[in-house]
Protein backbone atom coordinates (compact mmCIF):
# COMPACT_ATOMS: atom_id res chain seq x y z
CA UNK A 1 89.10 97.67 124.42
CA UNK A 2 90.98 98.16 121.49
CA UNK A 3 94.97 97.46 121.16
CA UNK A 4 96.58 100.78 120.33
CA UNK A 5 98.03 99.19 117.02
CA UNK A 6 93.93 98.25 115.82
CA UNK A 7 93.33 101.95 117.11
CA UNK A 8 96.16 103.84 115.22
CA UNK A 9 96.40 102.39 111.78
CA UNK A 10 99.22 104.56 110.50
CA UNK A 11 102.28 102.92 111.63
CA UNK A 12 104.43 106.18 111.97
CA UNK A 13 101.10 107.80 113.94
CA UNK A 14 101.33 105.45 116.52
CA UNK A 15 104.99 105.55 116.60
CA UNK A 16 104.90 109.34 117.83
CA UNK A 17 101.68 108.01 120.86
CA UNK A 18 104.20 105.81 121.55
CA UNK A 19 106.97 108.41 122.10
CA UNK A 20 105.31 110.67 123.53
CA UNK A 21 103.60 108.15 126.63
CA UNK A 22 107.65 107.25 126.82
CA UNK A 23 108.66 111.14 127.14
CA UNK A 24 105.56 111.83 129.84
CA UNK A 25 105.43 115.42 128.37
CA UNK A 26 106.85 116.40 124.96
CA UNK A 27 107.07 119.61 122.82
CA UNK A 28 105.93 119.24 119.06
CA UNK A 29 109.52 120.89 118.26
CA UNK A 30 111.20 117.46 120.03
CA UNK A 31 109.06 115.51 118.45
CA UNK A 32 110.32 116.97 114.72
CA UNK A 33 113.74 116.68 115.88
CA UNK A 34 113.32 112.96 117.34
CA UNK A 35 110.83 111.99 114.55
CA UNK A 36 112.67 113.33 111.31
CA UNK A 37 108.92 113.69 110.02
CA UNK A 38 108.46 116.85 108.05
CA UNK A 39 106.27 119.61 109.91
CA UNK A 40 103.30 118.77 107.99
CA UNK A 41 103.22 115.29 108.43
CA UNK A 42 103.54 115.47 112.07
CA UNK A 43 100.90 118.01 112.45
CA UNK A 44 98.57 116.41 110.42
CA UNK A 45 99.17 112.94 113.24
CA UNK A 46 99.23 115.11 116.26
CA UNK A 47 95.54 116.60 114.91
CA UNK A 48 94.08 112.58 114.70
CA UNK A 49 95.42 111.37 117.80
CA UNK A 50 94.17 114.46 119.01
CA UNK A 51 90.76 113.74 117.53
CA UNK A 52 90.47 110.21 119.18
CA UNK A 53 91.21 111.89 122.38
CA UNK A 54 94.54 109.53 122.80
CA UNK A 55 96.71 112.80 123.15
CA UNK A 56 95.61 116.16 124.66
CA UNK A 57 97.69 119.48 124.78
CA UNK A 58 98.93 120.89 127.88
CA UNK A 59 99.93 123.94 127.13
CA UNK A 60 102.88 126.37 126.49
CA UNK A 61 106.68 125.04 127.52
CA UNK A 62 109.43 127.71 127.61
CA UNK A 63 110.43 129.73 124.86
CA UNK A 64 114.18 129.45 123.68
CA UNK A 65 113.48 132.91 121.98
CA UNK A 66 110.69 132.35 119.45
CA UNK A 67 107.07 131.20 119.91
CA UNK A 68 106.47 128.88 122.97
CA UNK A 69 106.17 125.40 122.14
CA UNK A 70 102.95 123.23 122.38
CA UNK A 71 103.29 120.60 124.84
CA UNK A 72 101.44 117.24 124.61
CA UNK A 73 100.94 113.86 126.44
CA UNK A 74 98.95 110.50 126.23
CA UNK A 75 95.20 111.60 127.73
CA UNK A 76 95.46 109.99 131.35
CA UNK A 77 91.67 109.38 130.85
CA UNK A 78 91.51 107.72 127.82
CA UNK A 79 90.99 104.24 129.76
CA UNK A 80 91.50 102.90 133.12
CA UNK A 81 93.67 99.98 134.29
CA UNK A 82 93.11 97.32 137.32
CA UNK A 83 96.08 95.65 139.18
CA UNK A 84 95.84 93.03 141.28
CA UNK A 85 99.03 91.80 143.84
CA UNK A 86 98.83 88.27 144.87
CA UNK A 87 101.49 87.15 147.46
CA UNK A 88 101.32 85.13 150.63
CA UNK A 89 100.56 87.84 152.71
CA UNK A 90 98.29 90.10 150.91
CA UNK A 91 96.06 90.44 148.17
CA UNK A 92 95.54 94.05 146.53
CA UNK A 93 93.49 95.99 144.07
CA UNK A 94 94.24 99.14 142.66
CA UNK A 95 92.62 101.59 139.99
CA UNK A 96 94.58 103.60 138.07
CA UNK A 97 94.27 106.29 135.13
CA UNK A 98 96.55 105.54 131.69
CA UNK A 99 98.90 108.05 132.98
CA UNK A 100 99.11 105.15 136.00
CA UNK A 101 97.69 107.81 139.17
CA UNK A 102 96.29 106.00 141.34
CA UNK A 103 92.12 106.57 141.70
CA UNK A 104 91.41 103.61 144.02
CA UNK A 105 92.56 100.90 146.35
CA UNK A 106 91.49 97.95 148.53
CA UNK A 107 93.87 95.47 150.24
CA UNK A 108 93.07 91.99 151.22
CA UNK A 109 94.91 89.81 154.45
CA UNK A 110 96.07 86.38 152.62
CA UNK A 111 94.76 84.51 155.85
CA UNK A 112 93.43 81.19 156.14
CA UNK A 113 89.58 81.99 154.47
CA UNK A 114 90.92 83.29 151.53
CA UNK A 115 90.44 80.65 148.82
CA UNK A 116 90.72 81.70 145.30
CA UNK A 117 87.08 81.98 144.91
CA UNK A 118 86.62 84.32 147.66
CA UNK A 119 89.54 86.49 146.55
CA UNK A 120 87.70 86.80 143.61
CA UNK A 121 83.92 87.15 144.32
CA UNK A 122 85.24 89.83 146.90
CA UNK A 123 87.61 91.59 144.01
CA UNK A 124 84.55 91.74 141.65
CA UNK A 125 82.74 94.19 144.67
CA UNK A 126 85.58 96.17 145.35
CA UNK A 127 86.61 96.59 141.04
CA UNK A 128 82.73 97.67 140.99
CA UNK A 129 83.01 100.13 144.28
CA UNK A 130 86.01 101.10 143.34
CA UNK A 131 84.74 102.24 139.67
CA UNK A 132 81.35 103.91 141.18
CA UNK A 133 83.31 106.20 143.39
CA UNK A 134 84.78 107.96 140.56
CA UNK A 135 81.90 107.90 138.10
CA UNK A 136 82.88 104.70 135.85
CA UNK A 137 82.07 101.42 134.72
CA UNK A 138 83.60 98.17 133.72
CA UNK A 139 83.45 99.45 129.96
CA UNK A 140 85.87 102.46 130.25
CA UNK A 141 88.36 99.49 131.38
CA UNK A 142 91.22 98.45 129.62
CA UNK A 143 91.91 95.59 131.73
CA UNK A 144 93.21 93.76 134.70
CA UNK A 145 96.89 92.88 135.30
CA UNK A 146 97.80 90.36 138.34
CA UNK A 147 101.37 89.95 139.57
CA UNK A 148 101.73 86.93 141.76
CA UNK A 149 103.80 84.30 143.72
CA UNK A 150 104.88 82.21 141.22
CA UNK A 151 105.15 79.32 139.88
CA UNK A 152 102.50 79.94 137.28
CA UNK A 153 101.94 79.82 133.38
CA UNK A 154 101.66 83.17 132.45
CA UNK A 155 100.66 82.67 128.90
CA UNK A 156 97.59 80.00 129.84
CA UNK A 157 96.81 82.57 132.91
CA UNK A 158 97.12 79.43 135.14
CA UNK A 159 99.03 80.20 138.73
CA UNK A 160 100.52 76.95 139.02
CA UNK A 161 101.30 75.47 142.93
CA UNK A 162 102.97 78.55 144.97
CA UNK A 163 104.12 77.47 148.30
CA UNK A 164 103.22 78.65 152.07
CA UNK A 165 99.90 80.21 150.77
CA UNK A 166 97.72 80.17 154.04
CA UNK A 167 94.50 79.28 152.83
CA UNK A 168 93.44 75.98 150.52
CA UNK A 169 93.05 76.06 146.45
CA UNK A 170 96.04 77.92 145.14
CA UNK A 171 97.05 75.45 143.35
CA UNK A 172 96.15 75.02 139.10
CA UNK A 173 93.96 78.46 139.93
CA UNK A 174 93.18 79.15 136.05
CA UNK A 175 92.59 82.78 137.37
CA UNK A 176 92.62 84.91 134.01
CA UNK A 177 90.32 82.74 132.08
CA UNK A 178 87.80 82.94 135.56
CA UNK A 179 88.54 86.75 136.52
CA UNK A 180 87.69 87.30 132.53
CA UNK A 181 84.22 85.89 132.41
CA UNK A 182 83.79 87.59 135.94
CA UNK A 183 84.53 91.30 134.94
CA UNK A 184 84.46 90.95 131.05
CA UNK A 185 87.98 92.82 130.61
CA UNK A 186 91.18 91.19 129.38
CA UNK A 187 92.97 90.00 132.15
CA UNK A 188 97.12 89.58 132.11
CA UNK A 189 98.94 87.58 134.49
CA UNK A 190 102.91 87.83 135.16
CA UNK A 191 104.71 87.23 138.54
CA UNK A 192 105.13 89.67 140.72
CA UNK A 193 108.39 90.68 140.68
CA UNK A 194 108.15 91.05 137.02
CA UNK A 195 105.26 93.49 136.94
CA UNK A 196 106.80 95.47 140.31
CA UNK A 197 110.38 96.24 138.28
CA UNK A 198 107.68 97.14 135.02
CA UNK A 199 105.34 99.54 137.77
CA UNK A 200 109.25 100.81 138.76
CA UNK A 201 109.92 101.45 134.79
CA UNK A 202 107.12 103.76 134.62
CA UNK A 203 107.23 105.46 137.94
CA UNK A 204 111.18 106.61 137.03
CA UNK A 205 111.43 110.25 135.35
CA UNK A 206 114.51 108.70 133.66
CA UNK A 207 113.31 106.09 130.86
CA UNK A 208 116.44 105.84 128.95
CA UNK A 209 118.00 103.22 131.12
CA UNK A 210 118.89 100.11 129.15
CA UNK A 211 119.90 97.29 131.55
CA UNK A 212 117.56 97.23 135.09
CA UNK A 213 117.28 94.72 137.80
CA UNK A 214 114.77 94.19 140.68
CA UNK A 215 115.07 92.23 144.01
CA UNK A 216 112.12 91.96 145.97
CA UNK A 217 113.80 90.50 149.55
CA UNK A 218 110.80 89.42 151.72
CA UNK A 219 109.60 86.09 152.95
CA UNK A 220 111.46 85.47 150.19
CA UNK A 221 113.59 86.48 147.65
CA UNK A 222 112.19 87.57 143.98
CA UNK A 223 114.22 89.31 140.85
CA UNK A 224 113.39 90.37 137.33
CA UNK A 225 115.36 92.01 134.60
CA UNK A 226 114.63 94.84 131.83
CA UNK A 227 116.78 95.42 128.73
CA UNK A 228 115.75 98.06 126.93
CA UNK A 229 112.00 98.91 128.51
CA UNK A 230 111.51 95.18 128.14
CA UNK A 231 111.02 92.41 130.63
CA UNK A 232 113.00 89.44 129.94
CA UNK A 233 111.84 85.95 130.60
CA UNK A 234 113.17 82.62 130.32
CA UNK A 235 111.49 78.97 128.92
CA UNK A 236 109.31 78.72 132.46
CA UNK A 237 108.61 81.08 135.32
CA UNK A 238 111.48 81.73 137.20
CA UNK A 239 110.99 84.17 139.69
CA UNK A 240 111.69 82.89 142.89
CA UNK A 241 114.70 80.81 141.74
CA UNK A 242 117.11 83.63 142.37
CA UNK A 243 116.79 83.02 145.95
CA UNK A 244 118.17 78.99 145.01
CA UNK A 245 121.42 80.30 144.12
CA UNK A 246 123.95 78.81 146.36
CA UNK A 247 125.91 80.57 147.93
CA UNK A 248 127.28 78.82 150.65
CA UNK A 249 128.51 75.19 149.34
CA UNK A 250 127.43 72.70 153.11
CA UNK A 251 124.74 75.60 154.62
CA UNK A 252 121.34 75.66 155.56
CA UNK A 253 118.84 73.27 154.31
CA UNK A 254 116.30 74.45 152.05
CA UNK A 255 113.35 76.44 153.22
CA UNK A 256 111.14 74.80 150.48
CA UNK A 257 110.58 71.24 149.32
CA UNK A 258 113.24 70.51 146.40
CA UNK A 259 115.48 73.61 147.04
CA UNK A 260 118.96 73.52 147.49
CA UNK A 261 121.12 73.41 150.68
CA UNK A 262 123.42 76.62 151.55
CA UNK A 263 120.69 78.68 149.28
CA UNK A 264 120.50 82.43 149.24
CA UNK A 265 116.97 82.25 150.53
CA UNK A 266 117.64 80.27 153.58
CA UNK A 267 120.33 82.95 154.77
CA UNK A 268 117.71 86.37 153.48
CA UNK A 269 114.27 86.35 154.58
CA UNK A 270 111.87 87.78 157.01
CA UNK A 271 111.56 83.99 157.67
CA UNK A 272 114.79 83.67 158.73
CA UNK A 273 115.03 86.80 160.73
CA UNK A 274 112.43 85.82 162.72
CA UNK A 275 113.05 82.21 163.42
CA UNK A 276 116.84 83.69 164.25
CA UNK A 277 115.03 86.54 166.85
CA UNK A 278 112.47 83.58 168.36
CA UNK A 279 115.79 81.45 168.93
CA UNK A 280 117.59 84.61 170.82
CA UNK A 281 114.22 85.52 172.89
CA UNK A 282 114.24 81.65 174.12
CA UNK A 283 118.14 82.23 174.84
CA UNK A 284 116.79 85.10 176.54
CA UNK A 285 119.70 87.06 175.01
CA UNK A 286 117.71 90.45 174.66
CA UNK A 287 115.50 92.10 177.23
CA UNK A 288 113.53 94.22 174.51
CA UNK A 289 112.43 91.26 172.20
CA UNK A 290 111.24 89.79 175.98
CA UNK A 291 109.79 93.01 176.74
CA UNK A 292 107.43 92.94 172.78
CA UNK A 293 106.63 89.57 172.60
CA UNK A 294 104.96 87.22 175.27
CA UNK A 295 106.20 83.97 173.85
CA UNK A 296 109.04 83.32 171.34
CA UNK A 297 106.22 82.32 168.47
CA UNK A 298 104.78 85.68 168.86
CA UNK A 299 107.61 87.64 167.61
CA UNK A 300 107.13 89.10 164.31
CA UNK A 301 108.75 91.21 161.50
CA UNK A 302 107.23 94.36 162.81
CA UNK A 303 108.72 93.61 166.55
CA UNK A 304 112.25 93.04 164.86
CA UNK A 305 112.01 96.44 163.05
CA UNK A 306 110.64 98.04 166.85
CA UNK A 307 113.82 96.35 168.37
CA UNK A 308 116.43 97.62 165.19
CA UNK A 309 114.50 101.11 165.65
CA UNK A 310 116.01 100.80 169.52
CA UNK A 311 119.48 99.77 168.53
CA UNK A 312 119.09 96.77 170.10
CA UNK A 313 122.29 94.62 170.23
CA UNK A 314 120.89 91.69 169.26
CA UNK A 315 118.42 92.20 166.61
CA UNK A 316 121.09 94.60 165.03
CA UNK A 317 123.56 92.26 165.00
CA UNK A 318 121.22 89.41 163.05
CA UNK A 319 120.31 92.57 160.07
CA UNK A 320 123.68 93.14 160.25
CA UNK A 321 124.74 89.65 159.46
CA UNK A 322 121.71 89.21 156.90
CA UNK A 323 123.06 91.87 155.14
CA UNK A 324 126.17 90.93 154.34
CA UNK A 325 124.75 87.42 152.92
CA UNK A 326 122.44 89.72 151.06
CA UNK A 327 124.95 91.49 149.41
CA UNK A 328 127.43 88.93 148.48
CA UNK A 329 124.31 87.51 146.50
CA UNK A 330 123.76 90.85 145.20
CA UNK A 331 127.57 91.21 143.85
CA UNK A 332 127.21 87.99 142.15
CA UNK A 333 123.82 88.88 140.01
CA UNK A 334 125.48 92.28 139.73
CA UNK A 335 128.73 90.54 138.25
CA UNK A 336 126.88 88.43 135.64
CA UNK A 337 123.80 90.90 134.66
CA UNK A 338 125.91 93.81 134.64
CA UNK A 339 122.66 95.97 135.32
CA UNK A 340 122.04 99.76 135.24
CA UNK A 341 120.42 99.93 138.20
CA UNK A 342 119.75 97.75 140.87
CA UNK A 343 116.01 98.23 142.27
CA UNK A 344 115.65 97.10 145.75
CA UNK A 345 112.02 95.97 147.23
CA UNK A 346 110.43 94.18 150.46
CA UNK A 347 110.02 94.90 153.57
CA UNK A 348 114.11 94.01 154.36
CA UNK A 349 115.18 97.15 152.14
CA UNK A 350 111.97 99.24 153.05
CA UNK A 351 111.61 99.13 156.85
CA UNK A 352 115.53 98.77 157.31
CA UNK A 353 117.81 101.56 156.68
CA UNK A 354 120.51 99.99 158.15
CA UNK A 355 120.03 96.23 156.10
CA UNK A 356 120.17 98.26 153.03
CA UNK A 357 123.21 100.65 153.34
CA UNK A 358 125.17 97.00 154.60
CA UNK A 359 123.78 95.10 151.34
CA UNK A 360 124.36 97.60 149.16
CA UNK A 361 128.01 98.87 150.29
CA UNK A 362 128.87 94.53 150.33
CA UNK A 363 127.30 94.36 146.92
CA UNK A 364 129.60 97.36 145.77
CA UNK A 365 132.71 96.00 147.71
CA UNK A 366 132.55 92.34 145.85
CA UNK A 367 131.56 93.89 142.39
CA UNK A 368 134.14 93.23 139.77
CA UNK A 369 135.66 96.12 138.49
CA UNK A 370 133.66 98.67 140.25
CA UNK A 371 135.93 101.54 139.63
CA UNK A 372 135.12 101.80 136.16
CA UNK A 373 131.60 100.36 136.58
CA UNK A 374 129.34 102.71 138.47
CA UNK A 375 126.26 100.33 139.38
CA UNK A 376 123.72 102.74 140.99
CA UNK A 377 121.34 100.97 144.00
CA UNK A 378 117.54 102.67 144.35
CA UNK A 379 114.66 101.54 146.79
CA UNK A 380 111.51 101.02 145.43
CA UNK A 381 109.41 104.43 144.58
CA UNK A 382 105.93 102.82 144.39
CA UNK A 383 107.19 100.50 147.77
CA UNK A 384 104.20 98.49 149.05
CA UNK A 385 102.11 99.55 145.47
CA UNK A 386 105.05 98.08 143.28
CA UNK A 387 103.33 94.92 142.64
CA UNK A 388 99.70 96.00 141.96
CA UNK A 389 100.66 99.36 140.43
CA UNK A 390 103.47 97.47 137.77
CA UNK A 391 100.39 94.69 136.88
CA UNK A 392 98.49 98.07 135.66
CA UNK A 393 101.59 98.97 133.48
CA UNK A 394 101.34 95.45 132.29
CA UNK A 395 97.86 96.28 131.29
CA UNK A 396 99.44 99.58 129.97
CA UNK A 397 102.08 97.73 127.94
CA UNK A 398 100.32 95.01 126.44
CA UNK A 399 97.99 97.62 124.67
CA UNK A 400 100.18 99.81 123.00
CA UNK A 401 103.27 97.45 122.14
C-alpha cells in the first residue's frame, strides 16, 4: 500500500485529501474559502482524487440561497486498517474501513497460554476470518497498528519487558518485524495509551482542539498528550511513568520493581481496589462483599462495581477515597500540561460514575486558576475499543502524514 504522499504527487492536491479526511464532510465552497485556490484549480484536484477513488461525493448540503453545494469526503473504502490492543488482560483485533467503522472484531483473554506466538498464529486466523466475512483480502489492507503495555521500542517494533503479563515470552517480542512477514502488511507499533487518545482524536466531531490529554486508570495508570492533532513523545517510551509521580512523599511502596514509594499508581488502580476490598472482606467489615465472594482472593473488579452499584458503605467509601488521590494527580498534570481536554479511560472512569464525578470535581478544585481556565473532562467515546480502534488511526495517520 501506497503512502498518500507517493499516491498524490501534487503537493497542494493532497493538501485538500488531507482537509477534507480532517473536516469528515466538506462542501467544495469551504474548501475555496479554506484553500484560497482559485475555482479552477480546485476543481481540476477534486476531479483526480476523484478519479483514484480517494474522495467520493455525497451529495447536495443546504443551500444559503443559490445552488446547493457538492459535498465530499475521503472514500471509507479506499483501504482497510487492522488494530491490535495488547494489555495484560486482553488481546484484541479489530477491522475497520478508512473512515475508521468498525467491520470486524475478535477479543483474546491474556491468560496464562497466551505466549506471543500463539497470540499471533491465532491473530493471523481471525485477520483472515475477519477479512472473508466481508468479501476481502490481505491486499486491500493498509496495515496493522498495535497499541500495547509498554515498555517497548516503537521505532524497532520491539515490545521491550512489560510487567505482570500472565503468560511467558513477552519480553524482547520483535512483534512488527514477525506480524509483517506473517500477514505481509506494514505493521506500526505505539503504546497503548498513545494510540487510544489518537482512536479518541478521530472519534471527536470537534478536531480543532489544540492541547489534549488521556489517562487510561486501570490496573494501572497510562497518559498521552496531543498538540495540535499530534502525539507527542519523549527520548524513550514513557507511558506508564505517569503513574510514578509521587504524590505522597513516605506512602506506599511501589507496586512494580524499581518504582517509587508514595507513587500515584500504588494509591489508583483496580489493583489496589481490590487488595483494599479483600482486606475489608477478611475484616469482615461488609456483608455484601461476604455475600459475592467465597474467599477474600476471589473478589474481583466486577464484584466491587456489583457492591458500588448497591451503595455499599464500604466499597463506596474505598472509590470514594481513590478518587480523591486520583484527582489530586489529575490537578497536578492539569497544572503543568495545561490541556484542552482531559480524556478519561479504564475501567475506574467507565464502570464508576461515582469515581469519576469525585476525580474530576478534585481535579477542578486543585487546578490553578480555574476561573479563567475552563479545563473540560470527557470519558472515553470508543471505551473498551479505544486501544485497538486508535492503533487503526495510527495505521490511518502514518499513511497520509
Amino acid at each position: 500500500m501506497l503512502l498518500i504522499h507517493e499516491v498524490i504527487a501534487n503537493p497542494k492536491a493532497r493538501e485538500i485529501y488531507l482537509t477534507i479526511r480532517k473536516h469528515g464532510t466538506v462542501s467544495k465552497q469551504s474548501l475555496l474559502d479554506e484553500s484560497g485556490l482559485t475555482i479552477s484549480t480546485l476543481t481540476r484536484i477534486l476531479d483526480e482524487l476523484l478519479s483514484m477513488e480517494l474522495l467520493i461525493d455525497v451529495g447536495f448540503g443546504e443551500s444559503t440561497g443559490g445552488r446547493r453545494p457538492i459535498l465530499y469526503e475521503t472514500n471509507p473504502a479506499y483501504a482497510y486498517l487492522l488494530g491490535l490492543e495488547i494489555s495484560r488482560t486482553r488481546a484484541k483485533l479489530l477491522l475497520m474501513d478508512f473512515h475508521l467503522q468498525l467491520l470486524g472484531e475478535y477479543t483474546w483473554n491474556m491468560d496464562a497460554g497466551l505466549t506471543p506466538e500463539h497470540l499471533m498464529e491465532s491473530l493471523q486466523e481471525e485477520a483472515q476470518r475477519m477479512l472473508a466475512s466481508v468479501s476481502l483480502d490481505f491486499s486491500r489492507v493498509a496495515g496493522l497498528g498495535i497499541g500495547a503495555v509498554g515498555p517497548l521500542d516503537r521505532r524497532a517494533g520491539v515490545i521491550l519487558n512489560p510487567a505482570r503479563f500472565a503468560a511467558p515470552g513477552w519480553s524482547q517480542v520483535p512483534i512488527k518485524e514477525e506480524l509483517e512477514q506473517r500477514l505481509g502488511v506494514p505493521v506500526y507499533l505505539d503504546n497503548g495509551a498513545n494510540t487510544a487518545l489518537l482512536g479518541e482524536y478521530w472519534a471527536s466531531s470537534n478536531r480543532m482542539q489544540h492541547h489534549l490529554l488521556y489517562l487510561h486508570a486501570g490496573i494501572g495508570l497510562r497518559s498521552a498528550i496531543m498538540n495540535d492533532g499530534r502525539l507527542l513523545y519523549g527520548m524513550i517510551d514513557t507511558e506508564g511513568a505517569v503513574g510514578q509521580m509521587i504524590i505522597e512523599g513516605s506512602g506506599l511502596p511501589p507496586h512494580i520493581p524499581g518504582g517509587n514509594a508514595g507513587a500515584w499508581e500504588s494509591y489508583v488502580s483496580v489493583q489496589t481496589l481490590e487488595r483494599q476490598a479483600r482486606d475489608a472482606w477478611r475484616l469482615g467489615s461488609s456483608g455484601l462483599l461476604h455475600g459475592l465472594a467465597e474467599s477474600a482472593e476471589q473478589l474481583e473488579f466486577a464484584h466491587l462495581i456489583e457492591a458500588l452499584q448497591a451503595r455499599d458503605p464500604v466499597v463506596v467509601r474505598l472509590f470514594n477515597e481513590m478518587a480523591v488521590y486520583c484527582g489530586i494527580g489529575l490537578a497536578n498534570l492539569i497544572n503543568i500540561l495545561h490541556p484542552e481536554e482531559v480524556i478519561l479511560g479504564g475501567p475506574l472512569f467507565l464502570a464508576a460514575e461515582d469515581f469519576y464525578q469525585e476525580a474530576t470535581r478534585i481535579a477542578l478544585e486543585r487546578t490553578y486558576y480555574r476561573e479563567q481556565y475552563n479545563v473540560r473532562f470527557t470519558r472515553s467515546r470508543l471505551r473498551e475499543r479505544s486501544v485497538a480502534a486508535g492503533a487503526c488511526a495510527m495505521v490511518l495517520q502514518e499513511l497520509t502524514n
